[in-house]
C-alpha atoms as a PDB file:
ATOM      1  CA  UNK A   1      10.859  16.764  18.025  1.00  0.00           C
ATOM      2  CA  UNK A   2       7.816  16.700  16.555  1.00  0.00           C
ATOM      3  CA  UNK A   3       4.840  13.748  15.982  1.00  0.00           C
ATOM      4  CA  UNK A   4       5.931  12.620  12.696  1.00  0.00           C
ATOM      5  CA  UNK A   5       9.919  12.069  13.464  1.00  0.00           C
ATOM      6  CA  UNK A   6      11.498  15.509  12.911  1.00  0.00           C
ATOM      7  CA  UNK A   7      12.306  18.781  13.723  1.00  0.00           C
ATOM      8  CA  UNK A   8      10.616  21.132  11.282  1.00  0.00           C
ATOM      9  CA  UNK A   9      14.087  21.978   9.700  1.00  0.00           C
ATOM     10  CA  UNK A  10      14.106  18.070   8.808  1.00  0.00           C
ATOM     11  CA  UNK A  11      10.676  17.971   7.697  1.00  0.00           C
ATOM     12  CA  UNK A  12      11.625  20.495   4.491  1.00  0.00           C
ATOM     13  CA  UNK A  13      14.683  18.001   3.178  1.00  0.00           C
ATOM     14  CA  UNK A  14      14.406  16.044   0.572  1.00  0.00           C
ATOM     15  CA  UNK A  15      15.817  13.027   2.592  1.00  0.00           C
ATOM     16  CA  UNK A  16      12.711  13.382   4.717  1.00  0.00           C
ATOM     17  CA  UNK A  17      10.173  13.341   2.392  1.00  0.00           C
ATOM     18  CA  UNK A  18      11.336  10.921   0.529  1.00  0.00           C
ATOM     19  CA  UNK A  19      11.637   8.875   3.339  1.00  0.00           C
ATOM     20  CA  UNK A  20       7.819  10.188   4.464  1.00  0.00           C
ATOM     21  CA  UNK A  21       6.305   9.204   1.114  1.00  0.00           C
ATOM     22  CA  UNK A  22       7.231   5.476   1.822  1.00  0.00           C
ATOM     23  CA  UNK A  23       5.304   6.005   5.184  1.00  0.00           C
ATOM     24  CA  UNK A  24       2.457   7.244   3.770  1.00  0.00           C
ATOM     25  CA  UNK A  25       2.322   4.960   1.531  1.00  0.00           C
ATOM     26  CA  UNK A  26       2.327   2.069   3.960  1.00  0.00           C
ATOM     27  CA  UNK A  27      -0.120   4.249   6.000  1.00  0.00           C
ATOM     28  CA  UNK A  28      -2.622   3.681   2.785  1.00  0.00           C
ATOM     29  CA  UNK A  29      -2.224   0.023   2.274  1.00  0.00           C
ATOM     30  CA  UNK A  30      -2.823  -0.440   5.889  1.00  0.00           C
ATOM     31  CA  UNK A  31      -6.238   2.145   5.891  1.00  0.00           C
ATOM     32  CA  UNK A  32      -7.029   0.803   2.559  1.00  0.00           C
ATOM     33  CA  UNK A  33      -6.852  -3.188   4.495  1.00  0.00           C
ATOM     34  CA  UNK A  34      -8.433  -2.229   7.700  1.00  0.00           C
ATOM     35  CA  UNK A  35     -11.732  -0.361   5.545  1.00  0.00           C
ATOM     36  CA  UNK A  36     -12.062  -1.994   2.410  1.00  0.00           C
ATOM     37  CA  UNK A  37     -11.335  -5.948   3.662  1.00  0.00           C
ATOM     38  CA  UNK A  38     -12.659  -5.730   7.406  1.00  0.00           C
ATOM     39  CA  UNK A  39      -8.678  -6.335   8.867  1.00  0.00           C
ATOM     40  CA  UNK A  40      -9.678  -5.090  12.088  1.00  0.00           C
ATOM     41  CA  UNK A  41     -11.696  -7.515  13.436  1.00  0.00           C
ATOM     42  CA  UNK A  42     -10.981 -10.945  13.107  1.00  0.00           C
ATOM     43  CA  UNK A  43     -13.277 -13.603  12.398  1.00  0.00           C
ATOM     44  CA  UNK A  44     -10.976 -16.081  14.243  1.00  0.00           C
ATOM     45  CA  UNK A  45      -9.712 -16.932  18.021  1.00  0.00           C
ATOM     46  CA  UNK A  46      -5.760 -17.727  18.553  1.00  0.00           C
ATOM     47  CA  UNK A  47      -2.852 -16.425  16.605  1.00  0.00           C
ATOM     48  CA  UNK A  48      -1.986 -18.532  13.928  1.00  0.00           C
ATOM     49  CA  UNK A  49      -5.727 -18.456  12.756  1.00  0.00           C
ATOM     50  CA  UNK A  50      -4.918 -14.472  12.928  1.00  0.00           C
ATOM     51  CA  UNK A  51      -2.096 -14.278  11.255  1.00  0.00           C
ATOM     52  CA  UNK A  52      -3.717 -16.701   8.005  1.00  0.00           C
ATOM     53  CA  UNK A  53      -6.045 -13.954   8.117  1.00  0.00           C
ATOM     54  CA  UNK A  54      -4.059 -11.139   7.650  1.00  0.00           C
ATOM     55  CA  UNK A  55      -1.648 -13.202   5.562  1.00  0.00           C
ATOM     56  CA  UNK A  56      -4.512 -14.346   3.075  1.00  0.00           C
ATOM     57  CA  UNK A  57      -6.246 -10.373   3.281  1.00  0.00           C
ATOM     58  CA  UNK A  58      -2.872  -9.232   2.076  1.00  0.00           C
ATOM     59  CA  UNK A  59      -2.751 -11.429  -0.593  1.00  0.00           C
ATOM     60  CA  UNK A  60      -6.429 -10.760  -2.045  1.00  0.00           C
ATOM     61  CA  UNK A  61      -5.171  -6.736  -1.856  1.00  0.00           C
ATOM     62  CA  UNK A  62      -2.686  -7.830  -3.935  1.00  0.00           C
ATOM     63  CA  UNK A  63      -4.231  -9.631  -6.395  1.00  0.00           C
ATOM     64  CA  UNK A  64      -7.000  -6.500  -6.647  1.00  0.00           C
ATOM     65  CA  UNK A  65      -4.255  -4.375  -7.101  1.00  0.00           C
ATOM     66  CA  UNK A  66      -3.016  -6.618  -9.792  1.00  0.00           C
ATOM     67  CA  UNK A  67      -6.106  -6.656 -11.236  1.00  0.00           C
ATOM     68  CA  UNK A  68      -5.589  -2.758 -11.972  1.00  0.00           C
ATOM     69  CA  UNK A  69      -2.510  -3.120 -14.010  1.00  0.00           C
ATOM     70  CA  UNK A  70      -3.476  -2.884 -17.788  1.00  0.00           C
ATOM     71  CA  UNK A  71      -1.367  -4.364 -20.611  1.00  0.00           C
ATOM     72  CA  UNK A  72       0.888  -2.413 -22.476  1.00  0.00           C
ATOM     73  CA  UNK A  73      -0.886  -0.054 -25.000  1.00  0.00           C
ATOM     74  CA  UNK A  74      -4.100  -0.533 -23.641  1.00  0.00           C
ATOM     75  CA  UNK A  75      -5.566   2.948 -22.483  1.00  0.00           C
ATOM     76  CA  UNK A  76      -7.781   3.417 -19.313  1.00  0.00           C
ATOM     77  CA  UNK A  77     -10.921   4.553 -19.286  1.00  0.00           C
ATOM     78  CA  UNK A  78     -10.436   7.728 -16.540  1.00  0.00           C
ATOM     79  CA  UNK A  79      -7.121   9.334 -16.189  1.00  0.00           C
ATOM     80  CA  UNK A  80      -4.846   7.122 -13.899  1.00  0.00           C
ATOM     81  CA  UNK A  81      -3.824   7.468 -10.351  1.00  0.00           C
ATOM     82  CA  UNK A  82       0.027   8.311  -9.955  1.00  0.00           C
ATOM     83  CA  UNK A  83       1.047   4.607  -9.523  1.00  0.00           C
ATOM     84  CA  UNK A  84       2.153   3.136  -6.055  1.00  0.00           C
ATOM     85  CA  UNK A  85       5.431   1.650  -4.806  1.00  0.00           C
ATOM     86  CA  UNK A  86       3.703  -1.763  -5.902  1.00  0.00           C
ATOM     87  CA  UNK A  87       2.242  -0.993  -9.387  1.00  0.00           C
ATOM     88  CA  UNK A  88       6.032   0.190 -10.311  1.00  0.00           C
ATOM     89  CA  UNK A  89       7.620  -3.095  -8.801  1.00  0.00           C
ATOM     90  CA  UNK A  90       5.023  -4.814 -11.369  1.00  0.00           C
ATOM     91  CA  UNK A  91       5.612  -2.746 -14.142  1.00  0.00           C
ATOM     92  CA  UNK A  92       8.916  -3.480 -13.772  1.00  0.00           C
ATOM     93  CA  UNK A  93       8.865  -7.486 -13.941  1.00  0.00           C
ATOM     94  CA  UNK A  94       8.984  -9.148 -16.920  1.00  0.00           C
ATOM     95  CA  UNK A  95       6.286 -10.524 -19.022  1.00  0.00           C
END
């Protein structure tokens, strides 16, 4: 077995990659959390301080990624990312 979870022959279906792609997406929100907002160390002693921390971190993410969604018609100004597993679940809610 290898590091990521599979044997090679695994690794090449579609199953597996689909299944990957969820990981690395979670494995971006977490790097984006930890370097961009600081989540690594906490400013607070004891665990429920902690955990409002990380709670209230996630949320400002969130709300920044949020912030990225434009309104239908509107046109960005560079060429757009291919959108996350978030972005579509807001796409998809109604306005």
């Amino acid at each position: 077995m290898s590091v990521h979870g599979g044997t090679g022959k695994d690794q090449k279906t579609s199953n597996w990659e689909r299944r990957y792609a969820i990981r690395a997406g979670c494995e971006a929100t977490v790097s984006e959390t930890v370097h961009a907002h600081g989540l690594r160390h906490c400013r607070y002693r004891g665990l429920a301080k902690t955990h409002v921390q990380h709670v209230l971190t996630a949320a400002g993410t969130n709300i920044v990624r949020l912030s990225d969604c434009f309104l239908p018609g509107t046109t960005p100004a560079s060429p757009p990312r291919p959108p996350s597993h978030f972005k579509r679940l807001c796409q998809r809610l109604p306005t």
